[in-house]
Protein backbone atom coordinates (compact mmCIF):
# COMPACT_ATOMS: atom_id res chain seq x y z
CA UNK A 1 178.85 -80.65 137.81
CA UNK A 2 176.35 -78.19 136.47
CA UNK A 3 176.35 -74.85 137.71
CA UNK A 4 173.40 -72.31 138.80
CA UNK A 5 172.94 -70.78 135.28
CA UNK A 6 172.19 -74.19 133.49
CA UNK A 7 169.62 -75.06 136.23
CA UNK A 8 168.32 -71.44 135.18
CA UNK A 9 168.25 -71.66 131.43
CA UNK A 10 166.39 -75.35 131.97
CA UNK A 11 163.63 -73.59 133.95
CA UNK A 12 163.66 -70.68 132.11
CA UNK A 13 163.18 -73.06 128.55
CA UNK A 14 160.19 -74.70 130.83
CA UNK A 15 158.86 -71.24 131.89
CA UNK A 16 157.46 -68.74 129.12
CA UNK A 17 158.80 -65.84 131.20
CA UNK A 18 159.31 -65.38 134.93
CA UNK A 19 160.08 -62.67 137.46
CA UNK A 20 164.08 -62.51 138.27
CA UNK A 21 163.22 -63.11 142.10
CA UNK A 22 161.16 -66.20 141.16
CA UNK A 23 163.96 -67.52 139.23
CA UNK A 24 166.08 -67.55 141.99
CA UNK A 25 163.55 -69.25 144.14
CA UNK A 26 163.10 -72.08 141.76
CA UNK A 27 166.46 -72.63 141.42
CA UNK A 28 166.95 -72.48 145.54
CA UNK A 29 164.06 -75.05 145.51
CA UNK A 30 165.58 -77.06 142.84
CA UNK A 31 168.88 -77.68 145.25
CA UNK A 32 167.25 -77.76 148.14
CA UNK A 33 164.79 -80.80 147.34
CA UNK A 34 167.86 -82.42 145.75
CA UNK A 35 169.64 -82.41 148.44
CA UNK A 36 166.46 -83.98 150.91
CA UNK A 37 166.54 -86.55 148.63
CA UNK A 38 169.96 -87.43 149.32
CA UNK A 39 171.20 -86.73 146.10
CA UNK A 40 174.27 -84.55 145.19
CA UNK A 41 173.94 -80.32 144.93
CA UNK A 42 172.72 -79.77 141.64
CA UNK A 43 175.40 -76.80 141.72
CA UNK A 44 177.97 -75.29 143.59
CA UNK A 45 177.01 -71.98 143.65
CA UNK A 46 175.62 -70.74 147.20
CA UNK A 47 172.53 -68.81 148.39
CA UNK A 48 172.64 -65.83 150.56
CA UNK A 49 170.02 -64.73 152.35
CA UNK A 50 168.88 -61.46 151.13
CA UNK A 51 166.13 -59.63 152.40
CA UNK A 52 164.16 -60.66 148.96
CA UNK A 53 164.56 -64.21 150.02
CA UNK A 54 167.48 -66.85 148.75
CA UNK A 55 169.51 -64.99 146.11
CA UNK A 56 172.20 -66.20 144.44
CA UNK A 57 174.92 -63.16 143.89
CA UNK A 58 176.16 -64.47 140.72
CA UNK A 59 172.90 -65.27 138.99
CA UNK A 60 171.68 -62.03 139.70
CA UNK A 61 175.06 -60.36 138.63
CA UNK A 62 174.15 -61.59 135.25
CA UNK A 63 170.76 -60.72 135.38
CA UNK A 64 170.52 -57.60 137.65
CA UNK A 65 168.87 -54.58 135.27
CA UNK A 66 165.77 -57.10 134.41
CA UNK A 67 162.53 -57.57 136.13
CA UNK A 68 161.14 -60.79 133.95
CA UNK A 69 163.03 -62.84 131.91
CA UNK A 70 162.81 -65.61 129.12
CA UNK A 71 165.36 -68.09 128.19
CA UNK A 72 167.81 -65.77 125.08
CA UNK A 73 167.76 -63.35 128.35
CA UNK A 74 170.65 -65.23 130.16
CA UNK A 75 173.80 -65.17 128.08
CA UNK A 76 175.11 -68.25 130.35
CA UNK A 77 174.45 -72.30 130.80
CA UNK A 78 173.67 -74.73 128.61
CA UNK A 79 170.92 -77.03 130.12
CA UNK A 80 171.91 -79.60 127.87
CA UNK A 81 174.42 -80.94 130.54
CA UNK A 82 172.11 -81.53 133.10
CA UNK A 83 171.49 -85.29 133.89
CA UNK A 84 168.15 -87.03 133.67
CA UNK A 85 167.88 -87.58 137.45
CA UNK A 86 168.65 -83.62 137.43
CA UNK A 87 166.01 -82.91 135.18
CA UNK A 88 163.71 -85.00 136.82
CA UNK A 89 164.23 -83.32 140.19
CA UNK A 90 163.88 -79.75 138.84
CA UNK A 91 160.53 -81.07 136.82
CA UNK A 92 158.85 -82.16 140.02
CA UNK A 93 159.92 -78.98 141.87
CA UNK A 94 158.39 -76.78 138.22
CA UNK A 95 155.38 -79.15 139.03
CA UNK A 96 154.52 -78.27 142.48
CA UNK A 97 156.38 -74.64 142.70
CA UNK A 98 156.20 -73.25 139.33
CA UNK A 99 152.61 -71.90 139.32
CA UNK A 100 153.14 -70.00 142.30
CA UNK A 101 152.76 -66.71 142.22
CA UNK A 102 156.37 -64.44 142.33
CA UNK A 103 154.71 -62.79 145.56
CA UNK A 104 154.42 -65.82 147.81
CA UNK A 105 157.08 -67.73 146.80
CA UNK A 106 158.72 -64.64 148.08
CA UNK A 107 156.99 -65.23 151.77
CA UNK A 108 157.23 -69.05 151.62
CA UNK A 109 161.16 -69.18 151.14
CA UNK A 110 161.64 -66.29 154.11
CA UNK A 111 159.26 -67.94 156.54
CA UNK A 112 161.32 -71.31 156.30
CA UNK A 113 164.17 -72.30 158.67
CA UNK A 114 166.89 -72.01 156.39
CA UNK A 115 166.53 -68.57 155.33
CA UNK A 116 165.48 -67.49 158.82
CA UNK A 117 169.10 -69.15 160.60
CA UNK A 118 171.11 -67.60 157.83
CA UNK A 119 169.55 -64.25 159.12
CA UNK A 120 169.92 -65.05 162.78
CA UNK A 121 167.03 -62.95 163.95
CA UNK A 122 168.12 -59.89 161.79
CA UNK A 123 165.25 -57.73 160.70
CA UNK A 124 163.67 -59.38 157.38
CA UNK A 125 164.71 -55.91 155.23
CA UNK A 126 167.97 -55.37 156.66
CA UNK A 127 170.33 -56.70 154.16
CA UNK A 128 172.97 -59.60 154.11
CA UNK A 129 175.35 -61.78 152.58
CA UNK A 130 175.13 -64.29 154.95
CA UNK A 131 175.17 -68.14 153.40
CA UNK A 132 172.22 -70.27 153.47
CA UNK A 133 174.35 -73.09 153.77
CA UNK A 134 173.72 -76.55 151.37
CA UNK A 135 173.47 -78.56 155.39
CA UNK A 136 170.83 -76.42 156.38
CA UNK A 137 168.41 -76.97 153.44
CA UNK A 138 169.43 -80.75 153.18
CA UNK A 139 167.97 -80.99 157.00
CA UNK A 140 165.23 -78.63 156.83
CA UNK A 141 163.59 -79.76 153.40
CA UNK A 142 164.82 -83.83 154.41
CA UNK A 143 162.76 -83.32 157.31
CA UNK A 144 159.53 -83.84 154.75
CA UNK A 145 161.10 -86.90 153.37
CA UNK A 146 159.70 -90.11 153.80
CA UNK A 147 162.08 -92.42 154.45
């Protein structure tokens, strides 16, 4: 199985540069539609929901001190083991979510029903570890599957 930072360095080869929060959006957006389509997680790594949105704590671990980054900025994952059908699911979420601006990425991912029932009606900048679990995004994002 692939892990988070391979998803990353395949965007970030696809991307000229990106913000570090819009990273992490792509790559919640990139498991998320996976799973709708009934397909495997593309990684086992979990999101938590942060007040920036889904974070994952060990991409940004690696990745913490910088604001934008380009693929020779993270030191981990090797896209190169990623599947077609992988690739082709993170293309077609690229396609419709890549040109998006950092900003409202942001606001789309925290006005969504996973990220709000991982907070549980906490305040949207008090902080938390709290799991946005791989069930909830399968059902939220599934529900705008046709079948």
């Amino acid at each position: 199985m692939a892990t988070i930072f391979d998803v990353a360095k395949y965007i970030l080869k696809n991307l000229e540069e990106t913000t570090n929060g819009k990273l992490h959006k792509l790559c919640y957006y990139s498991q998320a539609w996976t799973l709708a389509w009934g397909e495997p997680a593309l990684f086992d790594e979990d999101f938590q929901a942060w007040s920036g949105g889904p974070v994952c704590p060990e991409l940004y671990s690696e990745n913490e001190d910088r604001f934008t980054l380009k693929y020779d900025d993270l030191q981990i994952g090797d896209e190169t083991v990623l599947s077609e059908d992988e690739i082709e699911n993170i293309d077609i979420v690229l396609e419709d979510y890549g040109d998006i601006e950092p900003y409202y990425l942001f606001e789309r991912s925290i006005n969504e029903d996973p990220w709000k029932i991982a907070r549980n009606g906490l305040h949207y900048e008090a902080p938390s570890e709290t799991i946005i679990t791989k069930e909830s995004m399968k059902e939220y994002y599934g529900g705008f599957v046709d079948v």
